[in-house]
C-alpha atoms as a PDB file:
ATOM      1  CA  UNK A   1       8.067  12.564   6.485  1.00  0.00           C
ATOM      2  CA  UNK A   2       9.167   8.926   5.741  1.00  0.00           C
ATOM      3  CA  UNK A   3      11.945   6.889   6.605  1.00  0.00           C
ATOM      4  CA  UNK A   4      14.289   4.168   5.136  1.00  0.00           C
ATOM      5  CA  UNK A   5      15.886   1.994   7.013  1.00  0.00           C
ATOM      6  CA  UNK A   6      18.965  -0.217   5.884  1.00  0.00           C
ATOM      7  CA  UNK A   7      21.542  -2.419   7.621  1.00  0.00           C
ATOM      8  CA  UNK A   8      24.817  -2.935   6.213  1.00  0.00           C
ATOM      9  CA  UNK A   9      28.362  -4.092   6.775  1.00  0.00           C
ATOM     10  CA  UNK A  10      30.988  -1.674   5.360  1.00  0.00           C
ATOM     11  CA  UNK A  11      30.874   1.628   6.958  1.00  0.00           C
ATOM     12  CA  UNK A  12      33.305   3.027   4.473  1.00  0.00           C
ATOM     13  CA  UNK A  13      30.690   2.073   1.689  1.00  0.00           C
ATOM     14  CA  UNK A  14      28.002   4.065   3.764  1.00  0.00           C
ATOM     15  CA  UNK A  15      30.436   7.341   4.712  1.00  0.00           C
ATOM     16  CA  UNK A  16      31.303   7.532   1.035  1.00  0.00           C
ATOM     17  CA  UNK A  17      27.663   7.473   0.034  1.00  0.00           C
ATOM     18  CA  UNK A  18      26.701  10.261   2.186  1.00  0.00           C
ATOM     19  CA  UNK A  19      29.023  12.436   1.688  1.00  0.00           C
ATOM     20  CA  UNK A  20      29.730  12.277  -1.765  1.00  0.00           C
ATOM     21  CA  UNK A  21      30.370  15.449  -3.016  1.00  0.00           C
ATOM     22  CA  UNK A  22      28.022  15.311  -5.870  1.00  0.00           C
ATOM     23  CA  UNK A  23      25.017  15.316  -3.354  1.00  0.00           C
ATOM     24  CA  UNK A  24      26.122  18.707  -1.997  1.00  0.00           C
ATOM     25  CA  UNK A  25      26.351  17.346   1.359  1.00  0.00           C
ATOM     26  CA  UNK A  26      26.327  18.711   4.709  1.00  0.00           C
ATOM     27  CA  UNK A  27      26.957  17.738   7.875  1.00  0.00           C
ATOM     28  CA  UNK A  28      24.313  18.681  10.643  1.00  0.00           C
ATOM     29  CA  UNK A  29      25.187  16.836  13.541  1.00  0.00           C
ATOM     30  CA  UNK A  30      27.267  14.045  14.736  1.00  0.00           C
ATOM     31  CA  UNK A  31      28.643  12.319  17.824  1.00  0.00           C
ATOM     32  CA  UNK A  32      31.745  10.312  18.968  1.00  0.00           C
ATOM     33  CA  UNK A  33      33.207  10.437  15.542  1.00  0.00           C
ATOM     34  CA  UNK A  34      36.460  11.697  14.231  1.00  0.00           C
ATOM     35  CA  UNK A  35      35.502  13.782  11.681  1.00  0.00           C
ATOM     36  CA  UNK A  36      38.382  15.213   9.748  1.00  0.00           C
ATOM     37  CA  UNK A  37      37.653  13.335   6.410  1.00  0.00           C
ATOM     38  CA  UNK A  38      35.958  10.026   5.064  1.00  0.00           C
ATOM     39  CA  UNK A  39      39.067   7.880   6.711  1.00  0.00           C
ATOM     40  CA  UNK A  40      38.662   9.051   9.960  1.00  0.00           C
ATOM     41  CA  UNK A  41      35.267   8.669  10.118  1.00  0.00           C
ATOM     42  CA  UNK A  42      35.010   4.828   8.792  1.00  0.00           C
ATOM     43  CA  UNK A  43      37.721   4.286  11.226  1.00  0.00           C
ATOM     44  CA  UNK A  44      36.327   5.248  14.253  1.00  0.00           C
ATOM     45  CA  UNK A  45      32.759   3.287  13.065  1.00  0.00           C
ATOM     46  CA  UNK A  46      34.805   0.156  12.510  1.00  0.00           C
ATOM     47  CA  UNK A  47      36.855   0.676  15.892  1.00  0.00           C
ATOM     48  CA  UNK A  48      33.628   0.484  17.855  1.00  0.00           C
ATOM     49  CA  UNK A  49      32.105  -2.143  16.262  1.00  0.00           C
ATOM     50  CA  UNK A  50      35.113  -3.984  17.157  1.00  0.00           C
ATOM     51  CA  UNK A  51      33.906  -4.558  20.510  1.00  0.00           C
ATOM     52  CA  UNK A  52      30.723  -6.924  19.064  1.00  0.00           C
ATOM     53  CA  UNK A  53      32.026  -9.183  16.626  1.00  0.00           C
ATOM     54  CA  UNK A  54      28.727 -11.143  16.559  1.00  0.00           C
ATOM     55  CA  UNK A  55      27.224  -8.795  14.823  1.00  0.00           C
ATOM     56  CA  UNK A  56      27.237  -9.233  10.670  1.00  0.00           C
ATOM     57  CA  UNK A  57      25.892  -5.580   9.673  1.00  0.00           C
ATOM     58  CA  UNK A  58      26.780  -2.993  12.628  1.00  0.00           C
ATOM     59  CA  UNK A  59      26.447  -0.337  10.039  1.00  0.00           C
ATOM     60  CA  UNK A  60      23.092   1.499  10.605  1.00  0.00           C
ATOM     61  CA  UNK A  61      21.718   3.776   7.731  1.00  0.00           C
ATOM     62  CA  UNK A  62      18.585   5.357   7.761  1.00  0.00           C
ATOM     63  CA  UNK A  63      17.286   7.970   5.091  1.00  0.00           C
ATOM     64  CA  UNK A  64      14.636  10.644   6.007  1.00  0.00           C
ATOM     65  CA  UNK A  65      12.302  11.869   3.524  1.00  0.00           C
ATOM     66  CA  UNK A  66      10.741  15.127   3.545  1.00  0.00           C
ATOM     67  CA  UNK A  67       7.595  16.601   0.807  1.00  0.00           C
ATOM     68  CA  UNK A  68       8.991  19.518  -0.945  1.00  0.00           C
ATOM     69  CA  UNK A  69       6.068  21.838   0.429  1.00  0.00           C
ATOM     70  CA  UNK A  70       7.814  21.872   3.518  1.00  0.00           C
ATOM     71  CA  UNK A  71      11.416  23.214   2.347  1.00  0.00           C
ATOM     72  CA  UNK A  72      10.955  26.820   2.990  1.00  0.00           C
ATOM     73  CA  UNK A  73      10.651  25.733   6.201  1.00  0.00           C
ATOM     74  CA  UNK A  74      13.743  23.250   6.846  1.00  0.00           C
ATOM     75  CA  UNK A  75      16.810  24.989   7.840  1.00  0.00           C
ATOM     76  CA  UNK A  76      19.860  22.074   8.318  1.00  0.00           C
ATOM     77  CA  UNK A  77      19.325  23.391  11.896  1.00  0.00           C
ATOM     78  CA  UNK A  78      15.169  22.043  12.178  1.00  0.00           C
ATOM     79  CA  UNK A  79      16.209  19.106  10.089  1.00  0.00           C
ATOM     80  CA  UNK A  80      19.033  18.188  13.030  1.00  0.00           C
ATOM     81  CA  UNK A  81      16.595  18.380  15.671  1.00  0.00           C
ATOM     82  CA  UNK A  82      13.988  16.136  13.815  1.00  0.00           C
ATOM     83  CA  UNK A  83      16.811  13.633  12.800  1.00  0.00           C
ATOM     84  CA  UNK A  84      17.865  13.768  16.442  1.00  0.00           C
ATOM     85  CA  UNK A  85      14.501  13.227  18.075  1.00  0.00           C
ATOM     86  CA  UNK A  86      13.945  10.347  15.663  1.00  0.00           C
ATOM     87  CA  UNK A  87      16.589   8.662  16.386  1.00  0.00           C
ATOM     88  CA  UNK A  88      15.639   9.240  20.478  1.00  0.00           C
ATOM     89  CA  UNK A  89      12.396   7.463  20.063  1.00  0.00           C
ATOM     90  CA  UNK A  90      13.391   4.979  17.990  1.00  0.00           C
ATOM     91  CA  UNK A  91      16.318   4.010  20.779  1.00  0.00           C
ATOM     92  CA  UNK A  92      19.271   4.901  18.661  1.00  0.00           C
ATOM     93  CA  UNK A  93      20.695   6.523  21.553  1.00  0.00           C
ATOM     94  CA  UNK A  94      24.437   6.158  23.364  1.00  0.00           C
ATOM     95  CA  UNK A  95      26.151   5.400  19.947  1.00  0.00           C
ATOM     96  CA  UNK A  96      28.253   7.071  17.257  1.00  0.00           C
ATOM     97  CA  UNK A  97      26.428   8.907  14.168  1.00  0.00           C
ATOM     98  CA  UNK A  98      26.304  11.500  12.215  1.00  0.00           C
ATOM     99  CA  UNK A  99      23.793  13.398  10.280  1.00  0.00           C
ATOM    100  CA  UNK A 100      24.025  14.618   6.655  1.00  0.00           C
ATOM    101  CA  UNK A 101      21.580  16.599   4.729  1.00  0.00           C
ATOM    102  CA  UNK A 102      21.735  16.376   0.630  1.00  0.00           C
ATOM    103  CA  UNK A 103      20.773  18.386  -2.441  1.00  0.00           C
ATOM    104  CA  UNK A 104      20.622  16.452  -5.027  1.00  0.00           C
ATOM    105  CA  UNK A 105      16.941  16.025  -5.397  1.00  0.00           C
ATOM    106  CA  UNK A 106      14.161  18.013  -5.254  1.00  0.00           C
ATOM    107  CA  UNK A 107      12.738  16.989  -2.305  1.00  0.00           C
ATOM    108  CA  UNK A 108      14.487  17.753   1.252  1.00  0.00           C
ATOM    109  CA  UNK A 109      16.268  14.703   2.653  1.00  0.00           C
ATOM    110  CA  UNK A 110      18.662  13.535   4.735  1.00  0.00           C
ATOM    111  CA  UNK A 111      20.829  10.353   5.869  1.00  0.00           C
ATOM    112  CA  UNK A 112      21.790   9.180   9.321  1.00  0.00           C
ATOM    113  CA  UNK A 113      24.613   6.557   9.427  1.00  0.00           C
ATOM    114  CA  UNK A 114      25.296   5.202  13.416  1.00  0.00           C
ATOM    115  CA  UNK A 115      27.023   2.365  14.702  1.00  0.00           C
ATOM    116  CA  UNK A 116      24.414  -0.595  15.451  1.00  0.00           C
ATOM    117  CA  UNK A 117      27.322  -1.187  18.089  1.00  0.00           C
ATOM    118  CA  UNK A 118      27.065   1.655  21.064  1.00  0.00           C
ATOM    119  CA  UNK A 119      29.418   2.653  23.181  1.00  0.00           C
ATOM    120  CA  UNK A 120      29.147  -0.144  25.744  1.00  0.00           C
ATOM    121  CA  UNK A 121      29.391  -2.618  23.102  1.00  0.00           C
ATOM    122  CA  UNK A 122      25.833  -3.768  23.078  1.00  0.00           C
ATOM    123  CA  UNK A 123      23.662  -4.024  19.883  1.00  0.00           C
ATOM    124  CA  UNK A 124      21.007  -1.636  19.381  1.00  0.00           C
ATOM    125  CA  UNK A 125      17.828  -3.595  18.876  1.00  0.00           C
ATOM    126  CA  UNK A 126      16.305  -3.664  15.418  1.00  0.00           C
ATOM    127  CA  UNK A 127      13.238  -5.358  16.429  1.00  0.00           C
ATOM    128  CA  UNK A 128       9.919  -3.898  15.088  1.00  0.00           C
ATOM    129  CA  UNK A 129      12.109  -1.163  13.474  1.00  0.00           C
ATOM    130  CA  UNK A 130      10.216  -0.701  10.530  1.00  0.00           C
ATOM    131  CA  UNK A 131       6.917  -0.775  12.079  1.00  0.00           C
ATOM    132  CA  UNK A 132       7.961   1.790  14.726  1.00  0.00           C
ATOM    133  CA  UNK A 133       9.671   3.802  12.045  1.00  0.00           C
ATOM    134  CA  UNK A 134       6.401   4.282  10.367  1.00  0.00           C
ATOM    135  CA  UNK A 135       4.680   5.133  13.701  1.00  0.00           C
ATOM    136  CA  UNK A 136       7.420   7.514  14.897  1.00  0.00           C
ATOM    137  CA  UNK A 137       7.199   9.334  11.205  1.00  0.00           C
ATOM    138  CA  UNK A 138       3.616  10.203  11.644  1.00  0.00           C
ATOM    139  CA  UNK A 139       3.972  11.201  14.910  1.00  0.00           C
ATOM    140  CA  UNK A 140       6.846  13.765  14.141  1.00  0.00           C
ATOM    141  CA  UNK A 141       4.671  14.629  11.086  1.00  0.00           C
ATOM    142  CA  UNK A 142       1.545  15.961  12.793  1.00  0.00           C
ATOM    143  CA  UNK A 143       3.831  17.506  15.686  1.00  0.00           C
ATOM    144  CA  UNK A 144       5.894  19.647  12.807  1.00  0.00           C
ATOM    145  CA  UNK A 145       2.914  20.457  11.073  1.00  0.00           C
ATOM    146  CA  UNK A 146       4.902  18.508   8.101  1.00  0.00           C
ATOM    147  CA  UNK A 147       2.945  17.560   5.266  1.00  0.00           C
ATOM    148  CA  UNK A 148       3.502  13.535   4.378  1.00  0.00           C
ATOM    149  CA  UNK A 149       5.948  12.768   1.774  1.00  0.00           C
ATOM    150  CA  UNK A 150       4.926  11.586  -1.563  1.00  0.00           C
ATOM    151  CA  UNK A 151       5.122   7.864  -2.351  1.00  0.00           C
ATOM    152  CA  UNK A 152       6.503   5.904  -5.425  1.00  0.00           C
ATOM    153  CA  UNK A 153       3.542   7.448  -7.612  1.00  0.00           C
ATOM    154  CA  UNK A 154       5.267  10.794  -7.581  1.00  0.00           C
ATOM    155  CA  UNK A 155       8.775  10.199  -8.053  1.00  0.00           C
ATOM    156  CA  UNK A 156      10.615  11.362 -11.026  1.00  0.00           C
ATOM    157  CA  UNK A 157      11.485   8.145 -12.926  1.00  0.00           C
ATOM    158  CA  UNK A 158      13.372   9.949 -15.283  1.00  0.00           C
ATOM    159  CA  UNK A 159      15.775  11.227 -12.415  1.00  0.00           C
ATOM    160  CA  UNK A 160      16.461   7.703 -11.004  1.00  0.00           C
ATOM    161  CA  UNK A 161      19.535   6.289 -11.163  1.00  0.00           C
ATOM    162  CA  UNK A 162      20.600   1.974 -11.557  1.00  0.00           C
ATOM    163  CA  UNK A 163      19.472   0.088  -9.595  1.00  0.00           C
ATOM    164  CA  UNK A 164      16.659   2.491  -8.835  1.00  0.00           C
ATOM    165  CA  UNK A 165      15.180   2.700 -12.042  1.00  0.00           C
ATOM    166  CA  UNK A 166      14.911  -0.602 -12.423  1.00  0.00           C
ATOM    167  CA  UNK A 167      13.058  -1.256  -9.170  1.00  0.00           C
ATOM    168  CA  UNK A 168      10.525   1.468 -10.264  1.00  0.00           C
ATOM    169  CA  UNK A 169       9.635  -0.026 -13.266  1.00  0.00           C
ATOM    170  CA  UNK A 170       9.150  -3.505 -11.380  1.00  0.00           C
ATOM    171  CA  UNK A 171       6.767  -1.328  -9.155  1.00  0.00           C
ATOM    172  CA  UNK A 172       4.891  -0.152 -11.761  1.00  0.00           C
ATOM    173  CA  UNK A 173       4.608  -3.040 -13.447  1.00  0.00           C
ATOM    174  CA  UNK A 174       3.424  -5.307 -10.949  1.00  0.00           C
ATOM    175  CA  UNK A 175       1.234  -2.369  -9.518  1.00  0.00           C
ATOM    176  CA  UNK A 176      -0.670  -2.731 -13.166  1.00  0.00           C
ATOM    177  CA  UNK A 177      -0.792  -6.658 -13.094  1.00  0.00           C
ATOM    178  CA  UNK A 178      -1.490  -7.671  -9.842  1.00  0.00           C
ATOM    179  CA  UNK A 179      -4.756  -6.286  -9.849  1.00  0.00           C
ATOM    180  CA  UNK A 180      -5.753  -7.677 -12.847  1.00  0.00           C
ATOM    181  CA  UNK A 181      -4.426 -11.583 -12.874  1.00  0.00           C
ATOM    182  CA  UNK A 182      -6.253 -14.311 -11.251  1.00  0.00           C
ATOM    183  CA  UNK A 183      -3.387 -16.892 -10.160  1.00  0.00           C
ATOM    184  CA  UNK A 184       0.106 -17.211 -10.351  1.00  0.00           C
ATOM    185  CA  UNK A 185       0.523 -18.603 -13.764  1.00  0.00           C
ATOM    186  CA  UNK A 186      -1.187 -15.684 -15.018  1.00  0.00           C
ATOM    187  CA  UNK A 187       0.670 -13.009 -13.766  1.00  0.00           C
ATOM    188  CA  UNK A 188       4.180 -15.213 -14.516  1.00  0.00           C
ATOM    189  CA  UNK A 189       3.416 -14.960 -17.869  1.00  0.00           C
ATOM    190  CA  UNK A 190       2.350 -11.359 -18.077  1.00  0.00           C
ATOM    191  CA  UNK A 191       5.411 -10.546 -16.351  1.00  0.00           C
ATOM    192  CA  UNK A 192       7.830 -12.430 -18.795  1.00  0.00           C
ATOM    193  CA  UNK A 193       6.069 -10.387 -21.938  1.00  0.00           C
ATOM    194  CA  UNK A 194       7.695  -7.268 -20.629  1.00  0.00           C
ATOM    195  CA  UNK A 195      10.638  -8.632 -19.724  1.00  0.00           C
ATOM    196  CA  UNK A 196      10.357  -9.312 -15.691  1.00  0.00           C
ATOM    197  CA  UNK A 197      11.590 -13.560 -14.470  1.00  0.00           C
ATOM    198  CA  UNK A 198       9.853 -14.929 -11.230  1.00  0.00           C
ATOM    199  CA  UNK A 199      11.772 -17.163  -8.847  1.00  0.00           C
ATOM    200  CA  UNK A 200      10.358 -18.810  -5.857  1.00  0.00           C
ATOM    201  CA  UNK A 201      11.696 -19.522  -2.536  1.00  0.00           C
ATOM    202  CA  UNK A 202      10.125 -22.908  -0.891  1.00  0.00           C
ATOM    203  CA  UNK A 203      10.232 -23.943   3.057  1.00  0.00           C
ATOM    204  CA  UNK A 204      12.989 -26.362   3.784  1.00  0.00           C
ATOM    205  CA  UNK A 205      12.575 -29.208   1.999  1.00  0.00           C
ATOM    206  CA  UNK A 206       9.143 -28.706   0.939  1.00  0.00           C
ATOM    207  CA  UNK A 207       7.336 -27.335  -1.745  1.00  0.00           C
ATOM    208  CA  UNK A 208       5.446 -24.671   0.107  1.00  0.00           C
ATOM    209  CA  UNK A 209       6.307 -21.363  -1.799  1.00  0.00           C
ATOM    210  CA  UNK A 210       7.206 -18.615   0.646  1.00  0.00           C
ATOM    211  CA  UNK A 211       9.140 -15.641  -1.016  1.00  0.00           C
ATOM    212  CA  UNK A 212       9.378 -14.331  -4.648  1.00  0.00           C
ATOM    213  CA  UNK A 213      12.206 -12.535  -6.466  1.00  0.00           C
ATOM    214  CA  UNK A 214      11.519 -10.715  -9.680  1.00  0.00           C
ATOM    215  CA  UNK A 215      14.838  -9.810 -12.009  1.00  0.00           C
ATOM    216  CA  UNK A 216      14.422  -7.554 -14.910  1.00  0.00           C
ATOM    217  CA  UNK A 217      17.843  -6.006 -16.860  1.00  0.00           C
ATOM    218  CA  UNK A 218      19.855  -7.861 -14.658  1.00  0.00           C
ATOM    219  CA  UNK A 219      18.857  -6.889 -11.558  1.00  0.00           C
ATOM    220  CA  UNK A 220      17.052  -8.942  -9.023  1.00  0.00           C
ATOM    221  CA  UNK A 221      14.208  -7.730  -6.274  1.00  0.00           C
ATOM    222  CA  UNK A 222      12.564  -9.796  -3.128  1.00  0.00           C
ATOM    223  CA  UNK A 223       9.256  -8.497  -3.739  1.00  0.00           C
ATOM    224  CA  UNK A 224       8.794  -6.949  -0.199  1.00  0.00           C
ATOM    225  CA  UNK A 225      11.758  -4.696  -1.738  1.00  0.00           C
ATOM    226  CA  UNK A 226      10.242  -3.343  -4.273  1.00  0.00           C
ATOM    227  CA  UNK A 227       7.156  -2.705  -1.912  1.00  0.00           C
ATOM    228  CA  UNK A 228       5.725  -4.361   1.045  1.00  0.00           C
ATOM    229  CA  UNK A 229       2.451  -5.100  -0.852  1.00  0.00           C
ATOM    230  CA  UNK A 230       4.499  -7.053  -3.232  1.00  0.00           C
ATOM    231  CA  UNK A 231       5.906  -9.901  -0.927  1.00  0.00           C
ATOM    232  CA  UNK A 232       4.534 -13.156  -1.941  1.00  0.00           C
ATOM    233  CA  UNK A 233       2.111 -13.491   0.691  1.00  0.00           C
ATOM    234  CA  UNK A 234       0.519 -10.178  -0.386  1.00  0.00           C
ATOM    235  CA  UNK A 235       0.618 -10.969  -4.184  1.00  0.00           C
ATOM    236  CA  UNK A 236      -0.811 -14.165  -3.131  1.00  0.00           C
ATOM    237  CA  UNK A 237      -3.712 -12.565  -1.425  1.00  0.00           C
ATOM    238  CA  UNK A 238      -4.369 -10.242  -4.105  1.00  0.00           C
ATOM    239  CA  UNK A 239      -4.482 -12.778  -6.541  1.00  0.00           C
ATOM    240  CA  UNK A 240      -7.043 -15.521  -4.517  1.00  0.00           C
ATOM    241  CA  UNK A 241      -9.349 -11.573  -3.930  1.00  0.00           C
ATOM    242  CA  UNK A 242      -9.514 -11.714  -7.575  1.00  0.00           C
ATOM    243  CA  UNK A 243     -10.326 -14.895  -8.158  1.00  0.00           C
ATOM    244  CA  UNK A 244     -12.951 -14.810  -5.455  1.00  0.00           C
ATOM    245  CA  UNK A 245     -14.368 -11.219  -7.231  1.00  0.00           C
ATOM    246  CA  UNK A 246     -14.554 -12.942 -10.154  1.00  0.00           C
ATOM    247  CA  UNK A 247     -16.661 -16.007  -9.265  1.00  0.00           C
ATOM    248  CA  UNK A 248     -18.855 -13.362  -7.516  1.00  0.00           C
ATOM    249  CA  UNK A 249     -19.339 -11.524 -10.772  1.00  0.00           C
ATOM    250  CA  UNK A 250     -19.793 -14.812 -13.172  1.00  0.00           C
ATOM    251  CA  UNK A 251     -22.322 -15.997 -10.574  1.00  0.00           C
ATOM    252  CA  UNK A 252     -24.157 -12.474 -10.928  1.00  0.00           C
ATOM    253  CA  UNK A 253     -24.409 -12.613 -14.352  1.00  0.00           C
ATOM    254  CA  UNK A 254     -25.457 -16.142 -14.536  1.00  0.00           C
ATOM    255  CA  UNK A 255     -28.090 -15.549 -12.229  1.00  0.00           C
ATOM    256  CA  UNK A 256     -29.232 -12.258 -14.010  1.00  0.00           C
ATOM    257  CA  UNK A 257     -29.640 -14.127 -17.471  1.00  0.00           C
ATOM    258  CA  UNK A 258     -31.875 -16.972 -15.742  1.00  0.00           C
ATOM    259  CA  UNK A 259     -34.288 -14.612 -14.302  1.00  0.00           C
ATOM    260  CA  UNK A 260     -36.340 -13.005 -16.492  1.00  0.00           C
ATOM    261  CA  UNK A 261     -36.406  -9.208 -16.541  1.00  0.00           C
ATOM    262  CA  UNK A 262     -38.991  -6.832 -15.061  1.00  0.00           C
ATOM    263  CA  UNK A 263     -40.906  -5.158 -17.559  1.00  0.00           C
ATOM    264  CA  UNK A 264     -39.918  -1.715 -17.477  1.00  0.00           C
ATOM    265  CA  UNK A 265     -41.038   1.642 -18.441  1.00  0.00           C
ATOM    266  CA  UNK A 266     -44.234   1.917 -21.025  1.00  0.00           C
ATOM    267  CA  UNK A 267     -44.588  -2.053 -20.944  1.00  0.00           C
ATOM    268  CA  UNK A 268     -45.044  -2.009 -17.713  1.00  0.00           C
ATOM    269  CA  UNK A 269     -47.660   0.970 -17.389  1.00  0.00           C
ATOM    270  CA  UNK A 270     -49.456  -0.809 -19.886  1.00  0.00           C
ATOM    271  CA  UNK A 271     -49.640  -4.433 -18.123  1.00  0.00           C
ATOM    272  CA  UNK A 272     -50.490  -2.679 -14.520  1.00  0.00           C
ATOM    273  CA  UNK A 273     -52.853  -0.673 -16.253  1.00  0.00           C
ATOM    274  CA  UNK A 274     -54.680  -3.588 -17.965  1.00  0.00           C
ATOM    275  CA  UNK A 275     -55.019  -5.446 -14.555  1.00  0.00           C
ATOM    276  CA  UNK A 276     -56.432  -2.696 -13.449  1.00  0.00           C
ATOM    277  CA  UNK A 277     -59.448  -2.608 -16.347  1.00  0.00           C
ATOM    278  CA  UNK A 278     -59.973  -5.776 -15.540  1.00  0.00           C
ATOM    279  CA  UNK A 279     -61.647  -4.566 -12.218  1.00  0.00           C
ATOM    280  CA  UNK A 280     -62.863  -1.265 -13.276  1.00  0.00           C
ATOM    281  CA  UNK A 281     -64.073  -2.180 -16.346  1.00  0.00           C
ATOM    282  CA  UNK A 282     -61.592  -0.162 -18.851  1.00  0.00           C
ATOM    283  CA  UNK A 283     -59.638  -1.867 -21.375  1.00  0.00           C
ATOM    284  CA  UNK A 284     -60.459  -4.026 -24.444  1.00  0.00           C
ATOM    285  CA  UNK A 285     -60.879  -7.337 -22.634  1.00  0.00           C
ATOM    286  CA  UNK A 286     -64.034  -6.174 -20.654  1.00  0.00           C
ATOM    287  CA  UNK A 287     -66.907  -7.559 -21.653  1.00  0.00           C
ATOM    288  CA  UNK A 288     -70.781  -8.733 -20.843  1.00  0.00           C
ATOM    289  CA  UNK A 289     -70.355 -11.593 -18.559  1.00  0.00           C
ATOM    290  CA  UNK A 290     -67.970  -9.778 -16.769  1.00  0.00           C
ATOM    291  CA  UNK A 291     -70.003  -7.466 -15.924  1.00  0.00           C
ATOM    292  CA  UNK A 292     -72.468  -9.832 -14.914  1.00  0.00           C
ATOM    293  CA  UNK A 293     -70.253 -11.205 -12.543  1.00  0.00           C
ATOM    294  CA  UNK A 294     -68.857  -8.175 -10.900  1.00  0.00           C
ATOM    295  CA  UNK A 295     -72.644  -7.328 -10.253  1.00  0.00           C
ATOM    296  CA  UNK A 296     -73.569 -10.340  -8.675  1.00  0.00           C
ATOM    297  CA  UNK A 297     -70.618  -9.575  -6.470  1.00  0.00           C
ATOM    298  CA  UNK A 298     -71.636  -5.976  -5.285  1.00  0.00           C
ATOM    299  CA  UNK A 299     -75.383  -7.735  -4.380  1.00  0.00           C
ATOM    300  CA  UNK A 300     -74.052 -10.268  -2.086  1.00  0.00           C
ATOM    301  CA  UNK A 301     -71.645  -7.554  -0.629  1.00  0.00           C
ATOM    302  CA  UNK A 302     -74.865  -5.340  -0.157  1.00  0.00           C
ATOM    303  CA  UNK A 303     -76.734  -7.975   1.708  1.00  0.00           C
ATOM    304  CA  UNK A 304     -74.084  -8.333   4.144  1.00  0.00           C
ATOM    305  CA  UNK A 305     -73.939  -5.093   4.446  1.00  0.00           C
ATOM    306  CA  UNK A 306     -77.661  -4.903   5.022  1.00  0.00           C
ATOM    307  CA  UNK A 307     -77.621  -8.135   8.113  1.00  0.00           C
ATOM    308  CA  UNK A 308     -74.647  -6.251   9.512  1.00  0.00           C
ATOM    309  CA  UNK A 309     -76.711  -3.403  10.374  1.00  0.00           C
ATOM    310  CA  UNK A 310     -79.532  -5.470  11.359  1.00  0.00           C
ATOM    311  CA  UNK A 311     -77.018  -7.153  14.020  1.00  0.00           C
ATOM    312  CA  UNK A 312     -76.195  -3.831  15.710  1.00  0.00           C
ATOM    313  CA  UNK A 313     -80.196  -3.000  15.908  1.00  0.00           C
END
């Protein structure tokens, strides 16, 4: 189970999403809406938000992912109730919304649009909503037995639709370059050969980089929007482990061509082997005075043998 999670500012943008009838959707569940047809419904989201003009995008919209394993099992009924228990723990809670379940892709999924206004007038916090998103999906997950949806990896690219496809192919692409480049300049210029442009946000009046937008056929992406790891302080990261990786391994390599090598194998059998004649008298380089000297050496070792014995008398 995963989650998406947008704010906007036009609920009739949102209601005409959802239930477009090319999705085959279906309602499951709603609340404090008039629900006769799209009209009714945008109306009586943009009469509540009424009561909070502060706030720029009432319009809550979250999608909820299911893996396709679990679809025998999803009835619009046991979808509802995990929708609604979502939305419980994640404080969505005295507000209008309604639930709608689609069919236009393979995978079971479903969109919740409520009014960021409830019914007192007070905003619904957003704050940590993506983090406790993530938390409350895994949560729901293990207690439904669900099995985790799949990520970008296994989506059908060929299925996407503008500007979907686009943002796909940015995540693929950067996914294959990131890991590879060393600095910025590299991976700017990689990018532009297949057709991506890199922008850069700076702090107020400084030069201090802190955001990146890539734009390929026409389209533009903050990074964390094609995915999280793709923000610019995570690229950034990425880029200064490679660089670091990379000393590592040139410093390695250096290091392995000053030392010399062990001998290995046969060469080295041979060498310990020789030492060893040396001392026990094979190999070619034994010879006369060498055996001289090694007897001289077992005499004085007899002697003190011989005055060590005497000692303990």
């Amino acid at each position: 189970m995963m989650a998406k999670i947008v704010k906007e500012s036009d609920f009739k943008g949102v209601v005409d999403y959802i239930l477009d009838k090319n999705k085959n959707a279906q309602v499951v569940a709603y609340e404090g809406l008039f629900m006769e047809n799209r009209e009714t419904i945008a109306m009586s989201f943009n009469a509540q938000s009424g009561m909070n003009d502060r706030v720029a995008k009432p319009v809550g919209h979250i999608a909820l992912s299911f893996s396709k394993e679990d679809e025998p099992r999803l009835t619009n009924r046991a979808m509802a109730g995990i929708a609604l228990e979502y939305m419980e723990r994640m404080g969505i809670r005295n507000t209008q919304f309604f639930i709608a379940r689609h069919f236009d892709k393979e995978h079971p999924h479903m969109h919740i649009a409520f009014n960021r206004i409830d019914n007192n007038g007070n905003t619904i916090s957003d704050k940590h909503e993506r983090m406790r998103s993530t938390r409350i999906c895994k949560k729901l997950t293990l207690k439904y037995g669900l099995h985790m949806a799949n990520g970008k990896e296994n989506v059908k690219r060929n299925r996407l639709k503008e500007p979907d496809k686009t943002k796909y192919e940015l995540y693929d692409i950067l996914k294959a370059e990131v890991v590879r480049c060393g600095n910025w300049n590299i991976l700017v210029a990689n990018l532009k050969r297949q057709g991506v442009e890199v922008y850069f946000s700076h702090r107020e009046q400084t030069d201090e980089k802190q955001g990146v937008v890539f734009t390929k056929n026409g389209y533009r992406f903050n990074g964390s929007k094609v995915d999280r790891r793709f923000s610019y302080s995570k690229i950034d990261a990425a880029l200064r482990h490679n660089r670091h990786e990379e000393r590592m391994g040139m410093t390695a390599k250096a290091h392995e061509t000053a030392t010399p090598s062990v001998p290995s194998g046969t060469v080295q059998s041979e060498l310990f082997n020789g030492s060893l004649g040396l001392l026990n008298g094979g190999g070619s380089s034994y010879n006369a005075a060498d055996a001289e000297a090694n007897q001289e050496m077992a005499d004085i070792l007899r002697r003190k043998k011989k005055r060590k014995r005497g000692m303990r008398l």
